[in-house]
Protein backbone atom coordinates (compact mmCIF):
# COMPACT_ATOMS: atom_id res chain seq x y z
CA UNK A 1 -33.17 -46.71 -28.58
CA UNK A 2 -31.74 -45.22 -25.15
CA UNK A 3 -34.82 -47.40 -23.44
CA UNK A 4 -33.32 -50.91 -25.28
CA UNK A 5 -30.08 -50.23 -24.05
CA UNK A 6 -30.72 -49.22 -20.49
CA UNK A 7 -33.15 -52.72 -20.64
CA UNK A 8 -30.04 -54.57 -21.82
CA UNK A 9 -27.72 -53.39 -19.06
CA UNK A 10 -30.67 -53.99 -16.59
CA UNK A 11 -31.45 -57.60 -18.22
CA UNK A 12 -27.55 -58.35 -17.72
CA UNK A 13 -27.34 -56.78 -14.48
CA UNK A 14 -30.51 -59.21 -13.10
CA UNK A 15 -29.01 -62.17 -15.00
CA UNK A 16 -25.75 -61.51 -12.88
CA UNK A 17 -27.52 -61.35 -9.79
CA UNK A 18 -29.92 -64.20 -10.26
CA UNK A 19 -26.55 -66.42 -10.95
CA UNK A 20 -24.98 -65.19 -7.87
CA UNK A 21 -28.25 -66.01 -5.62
CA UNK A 22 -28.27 -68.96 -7.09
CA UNK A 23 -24.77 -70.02 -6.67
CA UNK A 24 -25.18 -68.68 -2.90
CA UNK A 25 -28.17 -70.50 -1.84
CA UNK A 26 -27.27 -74.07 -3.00
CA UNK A 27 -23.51 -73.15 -1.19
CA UNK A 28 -25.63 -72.37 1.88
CA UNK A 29 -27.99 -75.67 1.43
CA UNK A 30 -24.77 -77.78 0.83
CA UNK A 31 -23.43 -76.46 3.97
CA UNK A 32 -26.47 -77.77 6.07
CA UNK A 33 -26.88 -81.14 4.69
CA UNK A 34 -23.14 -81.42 5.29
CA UNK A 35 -24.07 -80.40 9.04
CA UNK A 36 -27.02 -82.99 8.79
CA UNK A 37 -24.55 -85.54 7.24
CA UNK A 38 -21.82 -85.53 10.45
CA UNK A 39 -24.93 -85.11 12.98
CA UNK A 40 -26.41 -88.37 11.48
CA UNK A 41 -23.40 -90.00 11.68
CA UNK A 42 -21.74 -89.88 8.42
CA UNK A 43 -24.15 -92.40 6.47
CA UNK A 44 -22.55 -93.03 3.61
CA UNK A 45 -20.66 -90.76 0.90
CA UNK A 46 -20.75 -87.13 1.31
CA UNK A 47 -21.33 -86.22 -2.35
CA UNK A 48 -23.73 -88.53 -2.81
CA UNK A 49 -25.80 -87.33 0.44
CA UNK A 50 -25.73 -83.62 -0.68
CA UNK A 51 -26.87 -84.53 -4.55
CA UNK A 52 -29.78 -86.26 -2.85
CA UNK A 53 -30.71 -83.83 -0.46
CA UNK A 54 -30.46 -80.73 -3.35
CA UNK A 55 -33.03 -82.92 -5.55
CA UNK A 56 -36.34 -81.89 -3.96
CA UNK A 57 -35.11 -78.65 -3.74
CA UNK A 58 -33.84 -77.88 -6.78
CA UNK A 59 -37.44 -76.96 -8.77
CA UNK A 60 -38.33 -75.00 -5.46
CA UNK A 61 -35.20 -72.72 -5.57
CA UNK A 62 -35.05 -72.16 -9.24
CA UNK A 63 -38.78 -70.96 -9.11
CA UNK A 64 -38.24 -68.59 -5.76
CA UNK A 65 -35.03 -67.23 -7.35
CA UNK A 66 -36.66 -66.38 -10.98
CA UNK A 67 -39.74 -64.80 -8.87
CA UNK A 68 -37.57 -62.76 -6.47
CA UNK A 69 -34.88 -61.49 -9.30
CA UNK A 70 -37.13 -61.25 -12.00
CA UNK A 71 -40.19 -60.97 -11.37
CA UNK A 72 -40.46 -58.69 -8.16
CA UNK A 73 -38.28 -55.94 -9.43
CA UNK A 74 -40.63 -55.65 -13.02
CA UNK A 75 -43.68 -55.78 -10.27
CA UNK A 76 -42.02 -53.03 -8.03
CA UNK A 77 -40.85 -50.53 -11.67
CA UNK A 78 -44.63 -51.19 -12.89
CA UNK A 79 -46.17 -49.97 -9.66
CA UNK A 80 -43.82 -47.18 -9.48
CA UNK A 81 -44.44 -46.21 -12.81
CA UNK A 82 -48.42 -46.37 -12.48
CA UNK A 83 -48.05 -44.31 -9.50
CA UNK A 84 -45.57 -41.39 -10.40
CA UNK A 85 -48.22 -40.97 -13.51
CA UNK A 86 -51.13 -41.22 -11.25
CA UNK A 87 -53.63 -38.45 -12.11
């Protein structure tokens, strides 16, 4: 039981964090295609510009950001836990 609940308030903990570095990378991708948007000389809407140019990447960041928050911390507690039992 004490190992379901300390996976729970890990889970939540990762969820958090994977929402946050989600949330901060498409801030910080909106920022430079607004930069790209006034350096090409404004052509056309600004919203419209930004939803375009966060299309391609959208797939790419949601995959990098499940791997990186998910995936390399349960890689990193496996290897640790094969070697601290390491005979």
């Amino acid at each position: 039981m004490p190992f379901l609940r300390v996976s729970l308030f890990v889970f939540l903990a990762l969820a958090i964090a994977h929402l946050i570095a989600a949330m901060l990378q498409r801030s910080q991708k909106a920022r430079a295609l607004e930069a790209d948007w006034l350096e090409a000389g404004q052509p056309g809407p600004l919203d419209e510009y930004i939803t375009a140019g966060m299309v391609p990447l959208e797939k790419d960041i949601k995959r990098r950001l499940i791997w990186g928050v998910y995936g390399f911390p349960a890689a990193l507690t496996v290897a640790l836990a094969i070697l601290t039992n390491w005979d």
